[in-house]
N, C-alpha and C. Protein backbone atom coordinates (compact mmCIF):
# COMPACT_ATOMS: atom_id res chain seq x y z
N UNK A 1 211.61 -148.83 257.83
CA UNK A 1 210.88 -149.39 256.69
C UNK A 1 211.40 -150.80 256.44
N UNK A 2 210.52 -151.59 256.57
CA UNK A 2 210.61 -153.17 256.38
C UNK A 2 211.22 -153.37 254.76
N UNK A 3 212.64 -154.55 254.70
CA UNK A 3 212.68 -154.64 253.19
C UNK A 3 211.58 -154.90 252.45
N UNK A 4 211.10 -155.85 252.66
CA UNK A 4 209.01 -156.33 251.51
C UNK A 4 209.02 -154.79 251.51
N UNK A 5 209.19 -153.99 251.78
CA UNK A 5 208.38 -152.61 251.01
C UNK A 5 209.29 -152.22 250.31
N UNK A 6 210.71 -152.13 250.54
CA UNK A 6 211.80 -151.31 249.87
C UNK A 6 211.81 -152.10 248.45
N UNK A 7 211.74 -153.20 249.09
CA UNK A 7 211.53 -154.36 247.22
C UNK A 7 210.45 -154.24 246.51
N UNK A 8 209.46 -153.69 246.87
CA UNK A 8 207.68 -153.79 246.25
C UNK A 8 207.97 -152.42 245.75
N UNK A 9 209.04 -151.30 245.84
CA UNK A 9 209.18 -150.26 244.91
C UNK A 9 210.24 -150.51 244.10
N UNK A 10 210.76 -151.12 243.88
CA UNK A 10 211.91 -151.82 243.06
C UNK A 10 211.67 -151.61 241.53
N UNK A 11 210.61 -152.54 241.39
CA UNK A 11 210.19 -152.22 239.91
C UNK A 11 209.84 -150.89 239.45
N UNK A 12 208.90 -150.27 240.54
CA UNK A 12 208.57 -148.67 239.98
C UNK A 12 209.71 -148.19 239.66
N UNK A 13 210.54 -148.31 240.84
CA UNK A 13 211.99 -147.24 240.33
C UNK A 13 212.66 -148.03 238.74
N UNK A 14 212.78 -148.99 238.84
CA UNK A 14 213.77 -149.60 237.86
C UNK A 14 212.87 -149.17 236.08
N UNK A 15 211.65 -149.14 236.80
CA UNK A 15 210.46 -148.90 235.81
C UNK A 15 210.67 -147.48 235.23
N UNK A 16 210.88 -146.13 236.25
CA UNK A 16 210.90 -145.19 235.88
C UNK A 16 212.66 -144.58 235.20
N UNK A 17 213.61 -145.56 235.69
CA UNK A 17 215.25 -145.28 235.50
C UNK A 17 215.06 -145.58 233.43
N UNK A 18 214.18 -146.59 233.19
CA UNK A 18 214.24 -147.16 231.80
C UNK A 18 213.33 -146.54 230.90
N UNK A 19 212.48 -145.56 231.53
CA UNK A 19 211.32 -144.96 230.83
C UNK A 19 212.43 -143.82 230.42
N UNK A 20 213.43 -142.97 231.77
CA UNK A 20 214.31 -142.01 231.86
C UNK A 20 215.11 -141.68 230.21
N UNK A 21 215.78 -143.02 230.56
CA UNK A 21 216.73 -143.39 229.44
C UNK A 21 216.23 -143.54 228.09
N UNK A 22 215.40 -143.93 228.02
CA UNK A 22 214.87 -144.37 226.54
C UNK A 22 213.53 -143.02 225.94
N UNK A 23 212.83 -142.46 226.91
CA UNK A 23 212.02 -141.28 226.30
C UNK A 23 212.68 -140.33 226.70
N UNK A 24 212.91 -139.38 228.10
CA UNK A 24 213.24 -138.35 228.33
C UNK A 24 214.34 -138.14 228.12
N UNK A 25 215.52 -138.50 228.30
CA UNK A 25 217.07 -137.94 228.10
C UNK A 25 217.11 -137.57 226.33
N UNK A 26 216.92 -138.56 225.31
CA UNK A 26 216.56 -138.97 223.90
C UNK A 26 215.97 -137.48 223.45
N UNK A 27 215.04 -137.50 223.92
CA UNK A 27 213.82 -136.24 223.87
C UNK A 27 214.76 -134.68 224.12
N UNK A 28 215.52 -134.70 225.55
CA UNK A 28 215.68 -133.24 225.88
C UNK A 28 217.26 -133.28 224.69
N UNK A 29 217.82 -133.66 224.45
CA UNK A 29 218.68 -133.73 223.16
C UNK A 29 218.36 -133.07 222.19
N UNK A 30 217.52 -133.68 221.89
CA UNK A 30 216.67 -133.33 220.47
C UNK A 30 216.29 -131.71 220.56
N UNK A 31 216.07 -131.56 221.95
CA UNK A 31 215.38 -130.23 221.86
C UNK A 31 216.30 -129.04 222.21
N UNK A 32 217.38 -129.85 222.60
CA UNK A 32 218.56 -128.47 222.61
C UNK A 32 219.26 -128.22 221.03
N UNK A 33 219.08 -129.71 220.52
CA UNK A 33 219.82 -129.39 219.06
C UNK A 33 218.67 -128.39 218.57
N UNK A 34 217.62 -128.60 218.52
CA UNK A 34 216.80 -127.72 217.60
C UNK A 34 216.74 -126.58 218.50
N UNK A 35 216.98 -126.44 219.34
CA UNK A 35 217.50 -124.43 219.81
C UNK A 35 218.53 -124.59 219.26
N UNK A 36 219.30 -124.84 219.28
CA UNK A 36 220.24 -124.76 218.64
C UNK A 36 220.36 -123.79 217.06
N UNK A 37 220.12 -124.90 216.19
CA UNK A 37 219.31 -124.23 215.27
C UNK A 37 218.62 -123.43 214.86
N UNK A 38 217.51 -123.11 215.93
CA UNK A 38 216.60 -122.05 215.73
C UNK A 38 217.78 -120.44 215.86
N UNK A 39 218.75 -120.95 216.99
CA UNK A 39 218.97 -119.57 217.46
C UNK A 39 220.60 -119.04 216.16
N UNK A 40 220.83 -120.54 214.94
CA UNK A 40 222.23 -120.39 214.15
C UNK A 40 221.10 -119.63 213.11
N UNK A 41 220.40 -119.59 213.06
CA UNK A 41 219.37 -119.08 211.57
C UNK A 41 220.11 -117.77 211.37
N UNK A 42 220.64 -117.87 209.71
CA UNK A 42 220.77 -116.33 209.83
C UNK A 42 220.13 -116.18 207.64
N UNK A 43 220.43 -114.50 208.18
CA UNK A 43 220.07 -113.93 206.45
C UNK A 43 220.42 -114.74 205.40
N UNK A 44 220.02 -115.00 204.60
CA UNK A 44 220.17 -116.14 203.16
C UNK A 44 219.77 -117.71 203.28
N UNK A 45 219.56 -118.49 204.55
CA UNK A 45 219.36 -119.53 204.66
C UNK A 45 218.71 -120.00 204.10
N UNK A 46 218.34 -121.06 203.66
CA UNK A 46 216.95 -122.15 202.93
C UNK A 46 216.50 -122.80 204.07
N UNK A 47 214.92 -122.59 204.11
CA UNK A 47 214.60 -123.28 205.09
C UNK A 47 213.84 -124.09 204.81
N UNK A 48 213.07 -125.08 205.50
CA UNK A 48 211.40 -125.59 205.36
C UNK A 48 210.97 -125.17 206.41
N UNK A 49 210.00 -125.39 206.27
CA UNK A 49 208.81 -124.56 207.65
C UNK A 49 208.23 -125.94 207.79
N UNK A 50 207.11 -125.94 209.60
CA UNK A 50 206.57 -126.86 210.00
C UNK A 50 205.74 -127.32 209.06
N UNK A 51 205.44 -126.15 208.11
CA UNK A 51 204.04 -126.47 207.33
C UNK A 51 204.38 -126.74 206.22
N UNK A 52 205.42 -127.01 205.88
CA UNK A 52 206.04 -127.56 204.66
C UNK A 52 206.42 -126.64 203.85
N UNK A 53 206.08 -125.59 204.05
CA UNK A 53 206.82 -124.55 203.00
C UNK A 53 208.41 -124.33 202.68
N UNK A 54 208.75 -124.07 201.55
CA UNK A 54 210.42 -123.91 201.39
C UNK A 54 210.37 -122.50 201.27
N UNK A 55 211.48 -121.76 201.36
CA UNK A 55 211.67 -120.59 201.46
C UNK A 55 213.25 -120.05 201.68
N UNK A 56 213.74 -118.90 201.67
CA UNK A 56 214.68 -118.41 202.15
C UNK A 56 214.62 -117.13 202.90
N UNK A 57 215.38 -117.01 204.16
CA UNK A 57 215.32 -116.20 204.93
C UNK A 57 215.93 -114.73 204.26
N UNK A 58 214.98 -113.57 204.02
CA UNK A 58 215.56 -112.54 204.13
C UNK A 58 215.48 -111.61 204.94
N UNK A 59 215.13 -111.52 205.98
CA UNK A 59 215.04 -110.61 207.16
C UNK A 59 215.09 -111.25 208.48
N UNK A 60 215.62 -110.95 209.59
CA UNK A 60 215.57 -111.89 210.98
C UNK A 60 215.77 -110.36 211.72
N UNK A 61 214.21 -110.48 213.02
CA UNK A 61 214.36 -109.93 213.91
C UNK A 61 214.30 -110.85 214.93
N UNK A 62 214.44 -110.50 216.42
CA UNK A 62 214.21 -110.88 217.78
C UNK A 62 213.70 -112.38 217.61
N UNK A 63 211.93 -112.61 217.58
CA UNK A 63 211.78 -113.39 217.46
C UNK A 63 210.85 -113.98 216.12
N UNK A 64 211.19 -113.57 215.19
CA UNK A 64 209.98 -113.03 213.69
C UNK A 64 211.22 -113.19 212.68
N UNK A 65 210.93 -113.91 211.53
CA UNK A 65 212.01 -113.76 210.30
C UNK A 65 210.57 -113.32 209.44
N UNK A 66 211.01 -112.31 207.90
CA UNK A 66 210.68 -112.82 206.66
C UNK A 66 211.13 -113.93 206.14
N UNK A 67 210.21 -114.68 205.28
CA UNK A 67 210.54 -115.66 204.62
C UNK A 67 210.00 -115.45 202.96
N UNK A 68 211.24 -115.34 202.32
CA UNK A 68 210.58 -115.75 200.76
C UNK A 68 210.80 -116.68 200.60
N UNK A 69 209.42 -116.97 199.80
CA UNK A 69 208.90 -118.65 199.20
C UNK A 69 208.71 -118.15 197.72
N UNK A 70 208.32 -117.07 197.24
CA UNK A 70 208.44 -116.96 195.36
C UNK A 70 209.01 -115.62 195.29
N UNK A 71 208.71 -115.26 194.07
CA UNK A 71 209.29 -113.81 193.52
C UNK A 71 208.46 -112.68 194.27
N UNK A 72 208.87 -111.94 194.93
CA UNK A 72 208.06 -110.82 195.33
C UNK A 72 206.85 -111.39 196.60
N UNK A 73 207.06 -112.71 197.31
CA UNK A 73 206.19 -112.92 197.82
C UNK A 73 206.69 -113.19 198.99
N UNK A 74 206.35 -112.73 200.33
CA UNK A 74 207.38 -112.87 201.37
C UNK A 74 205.84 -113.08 202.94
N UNK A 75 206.65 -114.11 203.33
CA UNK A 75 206.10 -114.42 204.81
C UNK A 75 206.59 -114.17 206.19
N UNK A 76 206.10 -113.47 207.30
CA UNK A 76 206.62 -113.07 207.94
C UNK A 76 206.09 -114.17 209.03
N UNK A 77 206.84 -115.01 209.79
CA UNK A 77 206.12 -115.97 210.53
C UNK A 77 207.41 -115.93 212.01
N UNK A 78 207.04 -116.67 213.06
CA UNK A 78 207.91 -116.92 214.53
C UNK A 78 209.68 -117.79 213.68
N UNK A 79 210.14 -117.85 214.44
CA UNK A 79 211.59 -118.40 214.43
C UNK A 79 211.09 -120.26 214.45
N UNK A 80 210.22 -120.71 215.63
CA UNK A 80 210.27 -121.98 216.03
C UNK A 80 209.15 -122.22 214.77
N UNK A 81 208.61 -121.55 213.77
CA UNK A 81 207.81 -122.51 212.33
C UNK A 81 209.00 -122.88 211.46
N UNK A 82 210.23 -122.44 212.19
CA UNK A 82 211.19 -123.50 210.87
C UNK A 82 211.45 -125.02 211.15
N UNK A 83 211.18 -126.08 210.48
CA UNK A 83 211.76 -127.37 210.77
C UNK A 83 213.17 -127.17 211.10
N UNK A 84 213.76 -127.39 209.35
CA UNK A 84 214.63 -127.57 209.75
C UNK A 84 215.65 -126.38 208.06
N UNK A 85 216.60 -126.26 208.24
CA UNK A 85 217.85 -125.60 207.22
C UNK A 85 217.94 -126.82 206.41
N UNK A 86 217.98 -126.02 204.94
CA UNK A 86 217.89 -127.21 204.05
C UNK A 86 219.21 -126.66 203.03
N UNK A 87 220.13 -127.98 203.34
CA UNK A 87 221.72 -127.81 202.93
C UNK A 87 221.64 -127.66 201.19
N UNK A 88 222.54 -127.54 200.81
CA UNK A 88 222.61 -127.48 199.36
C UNK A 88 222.51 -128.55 198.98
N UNK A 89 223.18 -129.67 199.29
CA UNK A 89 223.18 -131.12 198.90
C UNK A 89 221.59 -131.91 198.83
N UNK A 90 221.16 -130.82 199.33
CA UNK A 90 219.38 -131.39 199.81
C UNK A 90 218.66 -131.05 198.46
């Protein structure tokens, strides 16, 4: 393979090393912290949900929690509809 070709992919690669760094590595982070999370959830937590709901966890199976959001009113939804644990300081 003639260099003029090894150099005419130069940019693609250098193109795809900076796309690497700046979206994908950034990205798969993010997504181990939030397993992360998903999998520390336990009984009593405060959560928010994707859908904005607040609530606290009173039941956790497999892959399904209850969630109460009022008095006597309870949602049973997947593990991954929680955003995020909402600290006391919050």
């Amino acid at each position: 393979m003639p260099l003029e070709q090894i150099a005419g992919f130069l940019p693609l690669i250098l193109l795809f090393v900076i796309f690497y760094f700046l979206l994908i590595r950034p990205q798969q982070g993010q997504q181990k912290k939030r397993k992360e999370m998903l999998a520390s959830l336990q009984k009593g937590d405060r959560v928010l949900t994707i859908g904005g709901i607040f609530g606290m966890i009173k039941e956790i199976k497999d892959d399904s929690i209850i969630l109460r959001i009022a008095d006597n009113v309870n949602v049973k939804m997947t593990r991954t509809g929680v955003d995020r644990i909402i600290k006391d300081e919050e």
